[in-house]
Protein backbone atom coordinates (compact mmCIF):
# COMPACT_ATOMS: atom_id res chain seq x y z
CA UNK A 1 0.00 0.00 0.00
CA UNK A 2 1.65 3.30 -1.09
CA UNK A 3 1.81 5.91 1.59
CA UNK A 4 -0.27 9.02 1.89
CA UNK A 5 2.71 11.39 2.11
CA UNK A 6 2.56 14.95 0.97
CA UNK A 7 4.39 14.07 -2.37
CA UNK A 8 2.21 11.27 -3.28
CA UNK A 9 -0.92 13.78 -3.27
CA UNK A 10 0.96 16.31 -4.87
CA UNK A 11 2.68 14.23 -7.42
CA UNK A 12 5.18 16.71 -7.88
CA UNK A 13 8.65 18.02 -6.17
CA UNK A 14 7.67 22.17 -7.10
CA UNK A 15 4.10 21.17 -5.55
CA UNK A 16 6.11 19.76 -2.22
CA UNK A 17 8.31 22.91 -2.16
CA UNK A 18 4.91 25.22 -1.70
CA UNK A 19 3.27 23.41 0.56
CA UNK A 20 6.71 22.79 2.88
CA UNK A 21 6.35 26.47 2.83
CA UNK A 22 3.09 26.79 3.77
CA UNK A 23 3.12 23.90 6.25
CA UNK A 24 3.91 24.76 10.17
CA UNK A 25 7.46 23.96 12.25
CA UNK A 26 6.20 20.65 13.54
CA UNK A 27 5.94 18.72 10.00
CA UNK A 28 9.01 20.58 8.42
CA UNK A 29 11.38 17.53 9.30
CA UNK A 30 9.19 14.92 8.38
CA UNK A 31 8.63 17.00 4.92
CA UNK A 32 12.08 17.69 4.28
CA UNK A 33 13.66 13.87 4.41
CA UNK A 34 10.45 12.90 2.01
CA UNK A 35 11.50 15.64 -0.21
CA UNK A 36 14.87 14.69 0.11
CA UNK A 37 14.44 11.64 -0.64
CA UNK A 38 12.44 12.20 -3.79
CA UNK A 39 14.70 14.80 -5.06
CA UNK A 40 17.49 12.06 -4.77
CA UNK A 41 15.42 9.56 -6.56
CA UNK A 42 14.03 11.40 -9.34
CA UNK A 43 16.34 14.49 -9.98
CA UNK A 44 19.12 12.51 -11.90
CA UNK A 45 20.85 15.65 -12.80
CA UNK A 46 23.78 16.94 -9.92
CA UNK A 47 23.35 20.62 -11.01
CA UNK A 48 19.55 20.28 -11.03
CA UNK A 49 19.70 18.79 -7.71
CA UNK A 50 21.81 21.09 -6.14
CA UNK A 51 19.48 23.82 -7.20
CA UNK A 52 16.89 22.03 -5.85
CA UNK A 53 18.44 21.32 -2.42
CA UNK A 54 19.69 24.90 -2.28
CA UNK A 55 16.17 26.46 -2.70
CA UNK A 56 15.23 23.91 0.03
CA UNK A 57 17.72 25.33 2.70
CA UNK A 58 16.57 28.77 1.64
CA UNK A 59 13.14 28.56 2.27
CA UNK A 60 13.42 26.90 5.68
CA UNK A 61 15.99 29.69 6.36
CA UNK A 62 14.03 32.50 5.80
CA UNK A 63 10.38 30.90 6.22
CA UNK A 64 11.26 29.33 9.57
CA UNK A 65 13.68 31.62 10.96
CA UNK A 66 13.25 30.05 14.11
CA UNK A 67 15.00 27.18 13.57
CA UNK A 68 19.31 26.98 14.20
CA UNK A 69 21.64 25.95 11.63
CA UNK A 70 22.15 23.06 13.43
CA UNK A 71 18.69 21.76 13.19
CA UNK A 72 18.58 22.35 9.36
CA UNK A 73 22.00 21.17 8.59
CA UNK A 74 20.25 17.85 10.87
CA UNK A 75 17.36 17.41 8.25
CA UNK A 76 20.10 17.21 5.58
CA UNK A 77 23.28 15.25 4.49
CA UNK A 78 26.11 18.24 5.24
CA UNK A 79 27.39 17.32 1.99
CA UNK A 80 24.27 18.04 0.04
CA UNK A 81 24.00 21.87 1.46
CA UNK A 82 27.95 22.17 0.60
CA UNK A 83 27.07 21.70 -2.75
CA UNK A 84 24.63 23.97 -3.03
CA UNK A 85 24.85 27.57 -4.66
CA UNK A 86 23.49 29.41 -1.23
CA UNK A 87 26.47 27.29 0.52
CA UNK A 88 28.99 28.43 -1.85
CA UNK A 89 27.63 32.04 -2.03
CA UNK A 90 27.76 32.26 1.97
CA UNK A 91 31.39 30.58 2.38
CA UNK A 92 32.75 33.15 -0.46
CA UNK A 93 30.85 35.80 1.31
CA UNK A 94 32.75 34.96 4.60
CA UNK A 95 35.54 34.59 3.20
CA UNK A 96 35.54 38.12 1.43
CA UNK A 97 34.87 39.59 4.82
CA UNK A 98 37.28 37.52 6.99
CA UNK A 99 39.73 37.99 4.51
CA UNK A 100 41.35 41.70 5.31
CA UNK A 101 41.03 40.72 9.09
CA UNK A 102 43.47 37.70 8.31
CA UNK A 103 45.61 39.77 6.29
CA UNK A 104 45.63 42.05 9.46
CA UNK A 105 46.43 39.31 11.87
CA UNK A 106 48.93 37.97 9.29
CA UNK A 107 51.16 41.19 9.21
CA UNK A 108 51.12 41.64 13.17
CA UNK A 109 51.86 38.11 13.98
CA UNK A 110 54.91 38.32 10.81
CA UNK A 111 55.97 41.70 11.94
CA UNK A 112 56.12 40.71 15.73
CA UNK A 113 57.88 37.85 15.08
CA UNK A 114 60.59 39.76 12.87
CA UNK A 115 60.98 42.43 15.68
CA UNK A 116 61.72 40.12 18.49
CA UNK A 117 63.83 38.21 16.26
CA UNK A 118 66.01 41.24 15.29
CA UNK A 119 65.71 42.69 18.92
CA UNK A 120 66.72 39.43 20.43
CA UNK A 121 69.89 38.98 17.70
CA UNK A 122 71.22 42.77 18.99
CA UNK A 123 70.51 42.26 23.03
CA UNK A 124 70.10 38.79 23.60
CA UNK A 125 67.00 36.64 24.70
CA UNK A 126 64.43 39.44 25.81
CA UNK A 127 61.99 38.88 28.80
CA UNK A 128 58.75 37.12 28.56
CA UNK A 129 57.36 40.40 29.95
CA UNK A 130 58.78 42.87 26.60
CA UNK A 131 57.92 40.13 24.31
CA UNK A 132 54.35 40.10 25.46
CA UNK A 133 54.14 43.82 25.20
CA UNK A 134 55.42 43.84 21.75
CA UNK A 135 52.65 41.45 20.66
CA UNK A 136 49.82 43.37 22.00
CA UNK A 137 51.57 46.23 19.96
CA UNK A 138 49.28 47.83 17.10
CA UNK A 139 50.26 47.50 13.65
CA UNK A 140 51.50 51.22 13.31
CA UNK A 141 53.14 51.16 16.61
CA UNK A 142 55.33 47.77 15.24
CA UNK A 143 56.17 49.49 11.98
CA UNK A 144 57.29 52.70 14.29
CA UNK A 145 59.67 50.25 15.94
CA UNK A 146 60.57 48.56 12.74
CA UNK A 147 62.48 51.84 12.17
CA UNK A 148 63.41 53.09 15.45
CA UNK A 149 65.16 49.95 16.58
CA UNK A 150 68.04 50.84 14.04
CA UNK A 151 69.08 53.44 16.18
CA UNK A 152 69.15 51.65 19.64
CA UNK A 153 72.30 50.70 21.11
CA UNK A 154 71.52 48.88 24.02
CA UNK A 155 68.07 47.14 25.41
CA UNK A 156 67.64 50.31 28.07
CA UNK A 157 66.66 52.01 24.57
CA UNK A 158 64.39 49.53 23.50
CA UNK A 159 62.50 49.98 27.42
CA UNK A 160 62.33 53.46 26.77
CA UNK A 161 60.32 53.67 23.95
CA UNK A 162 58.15 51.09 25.25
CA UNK A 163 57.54 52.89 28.45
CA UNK A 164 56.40 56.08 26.08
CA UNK A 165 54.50 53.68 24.03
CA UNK A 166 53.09 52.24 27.32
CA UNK A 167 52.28 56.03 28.59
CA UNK A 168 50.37 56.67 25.39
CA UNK A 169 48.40 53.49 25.50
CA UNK A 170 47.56 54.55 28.64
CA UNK A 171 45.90 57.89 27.77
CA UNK A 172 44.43 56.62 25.29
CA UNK A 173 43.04 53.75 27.25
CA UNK A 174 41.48 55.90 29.94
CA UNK A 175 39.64 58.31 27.23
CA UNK A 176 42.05 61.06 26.43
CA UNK A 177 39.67 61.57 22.87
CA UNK A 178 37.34 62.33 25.05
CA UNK A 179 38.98 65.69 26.53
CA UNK A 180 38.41 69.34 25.53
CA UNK A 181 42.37 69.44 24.55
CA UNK A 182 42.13 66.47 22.04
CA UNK A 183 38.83 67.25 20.30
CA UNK A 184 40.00 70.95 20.11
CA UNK A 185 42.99 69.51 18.52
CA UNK A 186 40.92 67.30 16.48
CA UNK A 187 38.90 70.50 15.17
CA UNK A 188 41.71 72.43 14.40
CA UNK A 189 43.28 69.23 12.42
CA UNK A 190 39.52 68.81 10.62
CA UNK A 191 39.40 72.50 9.43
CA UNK A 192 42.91 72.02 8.19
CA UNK A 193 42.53 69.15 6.16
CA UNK A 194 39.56 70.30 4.89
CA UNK A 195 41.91 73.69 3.85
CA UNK A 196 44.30 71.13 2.13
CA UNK A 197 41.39 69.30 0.62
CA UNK A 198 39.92 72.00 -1.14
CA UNK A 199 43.09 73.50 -2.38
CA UNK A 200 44.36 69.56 -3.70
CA UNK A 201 40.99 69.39 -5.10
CA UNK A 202 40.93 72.66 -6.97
CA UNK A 203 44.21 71.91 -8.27
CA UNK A 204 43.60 68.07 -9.22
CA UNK A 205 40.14 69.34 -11.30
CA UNK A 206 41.67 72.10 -12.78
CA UNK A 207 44.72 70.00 -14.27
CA UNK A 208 41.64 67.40 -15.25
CA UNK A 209 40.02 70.17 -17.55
CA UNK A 210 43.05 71.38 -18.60
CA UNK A 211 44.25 67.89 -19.97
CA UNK A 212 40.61 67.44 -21.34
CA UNK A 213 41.18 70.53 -23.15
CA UNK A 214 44.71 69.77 -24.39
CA UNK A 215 43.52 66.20 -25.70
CA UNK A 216 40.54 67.93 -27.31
CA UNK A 217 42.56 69.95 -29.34
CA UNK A 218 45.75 67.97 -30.10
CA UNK A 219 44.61 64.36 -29.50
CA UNK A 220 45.59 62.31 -26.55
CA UNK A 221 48.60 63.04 -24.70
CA UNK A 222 51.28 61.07 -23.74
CA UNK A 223 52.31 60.17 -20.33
CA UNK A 224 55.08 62.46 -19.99
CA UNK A 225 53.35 65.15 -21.22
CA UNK A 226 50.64 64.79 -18.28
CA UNK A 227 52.85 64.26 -15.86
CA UNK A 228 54.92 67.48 -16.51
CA UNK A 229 50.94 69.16 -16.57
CA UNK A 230 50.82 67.46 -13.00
CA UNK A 231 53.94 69.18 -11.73
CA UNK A 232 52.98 73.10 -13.22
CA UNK A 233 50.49 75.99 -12.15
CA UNK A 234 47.20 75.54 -13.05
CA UNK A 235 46.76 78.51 -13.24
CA UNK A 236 50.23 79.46 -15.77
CA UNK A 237 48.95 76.61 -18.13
CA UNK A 238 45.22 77.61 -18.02
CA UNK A 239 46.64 81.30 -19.66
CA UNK A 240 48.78 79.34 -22.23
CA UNK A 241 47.30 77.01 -23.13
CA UNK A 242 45.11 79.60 -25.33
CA UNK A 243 47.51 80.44 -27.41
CA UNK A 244 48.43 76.92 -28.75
CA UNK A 245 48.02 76.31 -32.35
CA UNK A 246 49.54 72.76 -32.89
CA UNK A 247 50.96 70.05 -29.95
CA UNK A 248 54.32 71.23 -30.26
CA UNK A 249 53.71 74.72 -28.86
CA UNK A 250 52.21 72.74 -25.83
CA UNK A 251 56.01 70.97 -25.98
CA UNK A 252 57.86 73.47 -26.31
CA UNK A 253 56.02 75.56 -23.31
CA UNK A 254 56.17 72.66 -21.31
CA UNK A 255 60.81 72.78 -22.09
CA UNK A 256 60.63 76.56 -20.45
């Protein structure tokens, strides 16, 4: 006697699919290993059933968001979700994102390592105590003593600059961003940049037009010739520029 399962009324896997999703949380196991085991019977194709499973994992994952990955990777074999493109999608995704923390985690441990090294090779063995501080040194503060270190000549040098390094951790530690002299110091540094900004920026999109205008006129020009641009006053050029009948007037400007 056949039994009365879901897929033997429907008589087909799309028809399963809809009703898993309208079904509630107490049948979704049972439905998913008959589906499963449908889809592995009658879906010959791998890519096809793949793209099957894979619409299976994302329906329960966003129509029963309830339920842990644990108890949907249990209604499944864990090599049928690898397989599938929403798998793939979220391991490249991850990877993307964990990737420029690694990277970040990769230079401190390499550049730690090469400090002590070095350090150790000019003073001897250092203490447990300096070769923990070093490692919970920031990336910046490492490369700072990448280049100091050449001009230590004995390991009371190397102390000192981690006591001031120490010091600084310190204040910063206990909030010093959060005083009247930093964030003064931090305005006055904003309304500077923002000086230098606008000046670069003037500068950088007047050269632009300038080239644009050049190039309209003469035909595209060569890398040396917008470099030397890069190097002048906009605002000398912008006046010459006028009187330029052919490209070697531009040249021959640019000799001067």
């Amino acid at each position: 006697m056949q039994t009365d399962t879901i897929f033997s009324r429907s008589g087909s896997i799309g028809m399963g699919l809809i009703r898993l999703i309208v079904s509630k949380e107490s049948q979704v196991k049972k439905l998913v290993q008959e589906l499963m085991e449908r889809i592995k019977n009658e879906i010959a194709d791998i890519a096809a059933r793949q793209e099957i499973i894979g619409l299976l994992v994302s329906v329960l994952a966003s129509k029963f968001s309830k339920l842990s990955l644990e108890e949907i990777e249990a209604m499944f074999l864990l090599s049928d979700i690898k397989q599938t493109h929403v798998y793939q999608e979220a391991r490249e995704e991850g990877r993307l994102e964990g990737l420029p923390e690694g990277r970040q985690e990769g230079r401190q441990n390499e550049a730690t390592k090469l400090l002590v090294f070095q350090l150790s090779k000019r003073f001897g063995k250092l203490t447990n105590q300096l070769e923990q501080q070093i490692g919970e040194l920031s990336i910046e503060k490492l490369e700072g003593l990448a280049e100091d270190l050449l001009d230590f000549a004995n390991v009371s040098d190397l102390d000192e600059w981690m006591g001031r390094t120490s010091i600084e951790l310190i204040f910063i530690s206990n909030g010093i961003k959060q005083t009247r002299v930093y964030q003064e110091a931090k305005l006055e540094g904003i309304q500077m940049g923002l000086r230098e900004g606008k000046e670069e920026g003037r500068q950088n999109e007047a050269r632009t037009l300038l080239v644009r205008q050049l190039s309209k006129r003469f035909g595209k020009l060569t890398d040396r010739q917008e470099m030397q641009i890069s190097e002048l006053s906009v605002e000398e050029l912008g006046e010459a520029l006028l009187d330029f009948a052919i490209i070697t007037d531009l040249d021959g400007w640019l000799q001067k």
